[in-house]
Protein backbone atom coordinates (compact mmCIF):
# COMPACT_ATOMS: atom_id res chain seq x y z
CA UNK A 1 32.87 16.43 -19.37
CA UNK A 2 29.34 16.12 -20.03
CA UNK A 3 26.78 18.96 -19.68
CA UNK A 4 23.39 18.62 -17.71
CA UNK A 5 20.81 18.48 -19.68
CA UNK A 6 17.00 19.15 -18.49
CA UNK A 7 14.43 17.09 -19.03
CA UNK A 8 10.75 18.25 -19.41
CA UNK A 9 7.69 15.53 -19.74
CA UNK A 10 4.76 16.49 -21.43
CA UNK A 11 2.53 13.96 -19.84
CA UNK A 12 3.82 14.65 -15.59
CA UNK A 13 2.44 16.91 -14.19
CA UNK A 14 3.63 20.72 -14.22
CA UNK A 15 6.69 21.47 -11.35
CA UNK A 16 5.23 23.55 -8.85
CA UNK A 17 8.18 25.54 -8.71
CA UNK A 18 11.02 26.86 -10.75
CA UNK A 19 12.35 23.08 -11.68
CA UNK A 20 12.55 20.32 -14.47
CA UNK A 21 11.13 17.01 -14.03
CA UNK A 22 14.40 15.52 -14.22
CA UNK A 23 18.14 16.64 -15.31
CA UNK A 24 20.32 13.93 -16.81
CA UNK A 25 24.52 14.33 -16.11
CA UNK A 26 25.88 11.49 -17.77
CA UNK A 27 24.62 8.51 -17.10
CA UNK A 28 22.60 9.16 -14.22
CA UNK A 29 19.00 10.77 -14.34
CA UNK A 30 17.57 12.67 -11.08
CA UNK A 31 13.98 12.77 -11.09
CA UNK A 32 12.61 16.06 -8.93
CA UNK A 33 9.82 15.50 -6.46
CA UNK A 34 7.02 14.05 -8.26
CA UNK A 35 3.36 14.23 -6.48
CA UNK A 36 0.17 12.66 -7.25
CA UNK A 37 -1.72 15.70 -9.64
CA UNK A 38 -2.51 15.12 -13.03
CA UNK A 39 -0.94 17.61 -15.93
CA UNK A 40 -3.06 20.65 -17.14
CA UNK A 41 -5.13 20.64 -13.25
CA UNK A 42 -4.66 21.54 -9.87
CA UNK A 43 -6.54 18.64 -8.61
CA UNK A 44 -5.54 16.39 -6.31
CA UNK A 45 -6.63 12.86 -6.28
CA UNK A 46 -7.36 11.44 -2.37
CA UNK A 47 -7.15 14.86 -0.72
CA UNK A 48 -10.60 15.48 0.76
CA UNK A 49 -11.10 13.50 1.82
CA UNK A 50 -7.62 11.43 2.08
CA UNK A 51 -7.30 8.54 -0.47
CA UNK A 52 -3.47 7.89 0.13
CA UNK A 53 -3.83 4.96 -1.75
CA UNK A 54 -5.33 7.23 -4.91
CA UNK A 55 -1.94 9.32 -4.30
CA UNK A 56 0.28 6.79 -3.99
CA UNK A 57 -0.68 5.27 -7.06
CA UNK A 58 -0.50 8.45 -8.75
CA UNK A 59 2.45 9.31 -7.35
CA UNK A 60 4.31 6.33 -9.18
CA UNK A 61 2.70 6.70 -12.56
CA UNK A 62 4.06 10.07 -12.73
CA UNK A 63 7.36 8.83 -12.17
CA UNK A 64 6.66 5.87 -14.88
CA UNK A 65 5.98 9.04 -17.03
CA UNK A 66 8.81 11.17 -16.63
CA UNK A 67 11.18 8.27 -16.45
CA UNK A 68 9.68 6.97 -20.01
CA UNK A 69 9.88 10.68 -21.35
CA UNK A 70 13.27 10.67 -20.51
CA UNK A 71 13.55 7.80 -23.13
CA UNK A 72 14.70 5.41 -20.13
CA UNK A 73 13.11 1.86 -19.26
CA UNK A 74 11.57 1.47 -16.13
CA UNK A 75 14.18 -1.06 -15.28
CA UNK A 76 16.42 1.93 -15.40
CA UNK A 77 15.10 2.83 -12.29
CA UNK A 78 17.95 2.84 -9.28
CA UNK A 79 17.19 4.47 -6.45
CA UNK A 80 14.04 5.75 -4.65
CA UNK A 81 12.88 8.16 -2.35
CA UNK A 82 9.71 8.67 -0.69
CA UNK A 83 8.31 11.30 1.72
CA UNK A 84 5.38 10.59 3.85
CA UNK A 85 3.79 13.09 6.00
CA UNK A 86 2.39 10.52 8.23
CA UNK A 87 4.55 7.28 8.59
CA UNK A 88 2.83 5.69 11.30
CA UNK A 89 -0.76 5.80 9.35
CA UNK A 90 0.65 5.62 5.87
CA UNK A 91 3.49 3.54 5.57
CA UNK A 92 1.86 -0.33 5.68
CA UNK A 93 -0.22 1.04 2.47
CA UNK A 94 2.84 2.81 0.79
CA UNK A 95 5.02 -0.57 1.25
CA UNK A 96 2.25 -2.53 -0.59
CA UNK A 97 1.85 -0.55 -3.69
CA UNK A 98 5.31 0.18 -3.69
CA UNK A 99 6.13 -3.49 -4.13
CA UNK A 100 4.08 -3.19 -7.08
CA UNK A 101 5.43 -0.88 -9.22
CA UNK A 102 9.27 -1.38 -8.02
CA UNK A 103 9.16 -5.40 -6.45
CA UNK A 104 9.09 -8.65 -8.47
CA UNK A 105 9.92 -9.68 -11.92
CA UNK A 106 10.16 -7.23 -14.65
CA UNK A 107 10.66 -4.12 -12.01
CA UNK A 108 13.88 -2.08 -11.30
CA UNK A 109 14.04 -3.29 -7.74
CA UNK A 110 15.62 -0.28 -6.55
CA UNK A 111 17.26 0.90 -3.13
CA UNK A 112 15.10 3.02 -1.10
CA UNK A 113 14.95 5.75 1.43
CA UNK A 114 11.53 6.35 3.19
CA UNK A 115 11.33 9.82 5.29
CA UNK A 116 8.44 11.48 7.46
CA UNK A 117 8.23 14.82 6.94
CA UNK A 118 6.21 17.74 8.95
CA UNK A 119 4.33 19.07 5.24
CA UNK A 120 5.06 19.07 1.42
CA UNK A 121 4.05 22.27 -0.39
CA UNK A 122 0.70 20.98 -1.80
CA UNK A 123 -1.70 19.68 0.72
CA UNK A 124 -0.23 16.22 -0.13
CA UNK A 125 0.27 13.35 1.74
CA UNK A 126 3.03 11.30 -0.47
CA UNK A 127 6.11 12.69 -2.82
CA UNK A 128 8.38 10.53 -4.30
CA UNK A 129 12.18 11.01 -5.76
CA UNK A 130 14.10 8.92 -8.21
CA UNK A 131 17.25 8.40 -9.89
CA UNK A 132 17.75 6.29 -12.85
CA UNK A 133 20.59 5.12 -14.75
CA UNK A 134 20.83 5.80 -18.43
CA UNK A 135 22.92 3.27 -20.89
C-alpha cells in the first residue's frame, strides 16, 4: 500500500486554508483548488474591477506550477475541474483560454467538469481543480 504524500509548491500561491497544493496516492496526483493570486500577496488580478480573463489565465499557470513542482509533465494532466461563479457571463471566455492551455498538440487534453457556484471564499470569480497521473 502506498502512503499519501503532500505536496507543497513554492512558486503557487499559499492555500487559503489548512491544505496542500496537491497530495499524490500512487499514481494519481489531486491538485486542491487553485485560484488566480500570486505567492507572497493577497492580490488579486481582475477583481476590481473584474478581468476574468486576467484570472483565468492565472488560474491555469498556477496549476502549470504546482503540477511542475510536483515533478509531473503537463501532459500528465487528466482530469479538470472548474468553478465559475457566473456561467452565463463567464463561460464563452473560460472555454477559449481553456483550449489553450489544455486543447491541441502538446496539451494533456483532459476530461472536464465545469460547475456554477453561488461564491468561492476569496472574492474570486474562477477556481480550478486537477488530477494528474504520475508514471
Amino acid at each position: 500500500m502506498t502512503t499519501p504524500r503532500n505536496i507543497e509548491s513554492a512558486r503557487a500561491p499559499e492555500p487559503v486554508g489548512a491544505y496542500p497544493h496537491a497530495k499524490r496516492v500512487g499514481n494519481i496526483v489531486f491538485l486542491s483548488g487553485v485560484g488566480p493570486r500570486q505567492r507572497g500577496s493577497t492580490v488579486i488580478p481582475g477583481v476590481d474591477p473584474l478581468d476574468f480573463e486576467a484570472q483565468c489565465r492565472a488560474c491555469f499557470e498556477n496549476v502549470k506550477l504546482v503540477v511542475a513542482d510536483a515533478g509531473l509533465a503537463w501532459t500528465s494532466v487528466a482530469d479538470v475541474t472548474v468553478f465559475l461563479t457566473n456561467m452565463k457571463r463567464d463561460f464563452a471566455t473560460y472555454n477559449r483560454i481553456y483550449a489553450e492551455y489544455f486543447a491541441g498538440a502538446g496539451n494533456p487534453n483532459p476530461t472536464r467538469t465545469t460547475i456554477e457556484i453561488l461564491s468561492l471564499p476569496t472574492p474570486i470569480a474562477v477556481e480550478v481543480k486537477a488530477v494528474c497521473w504520475a508514471d
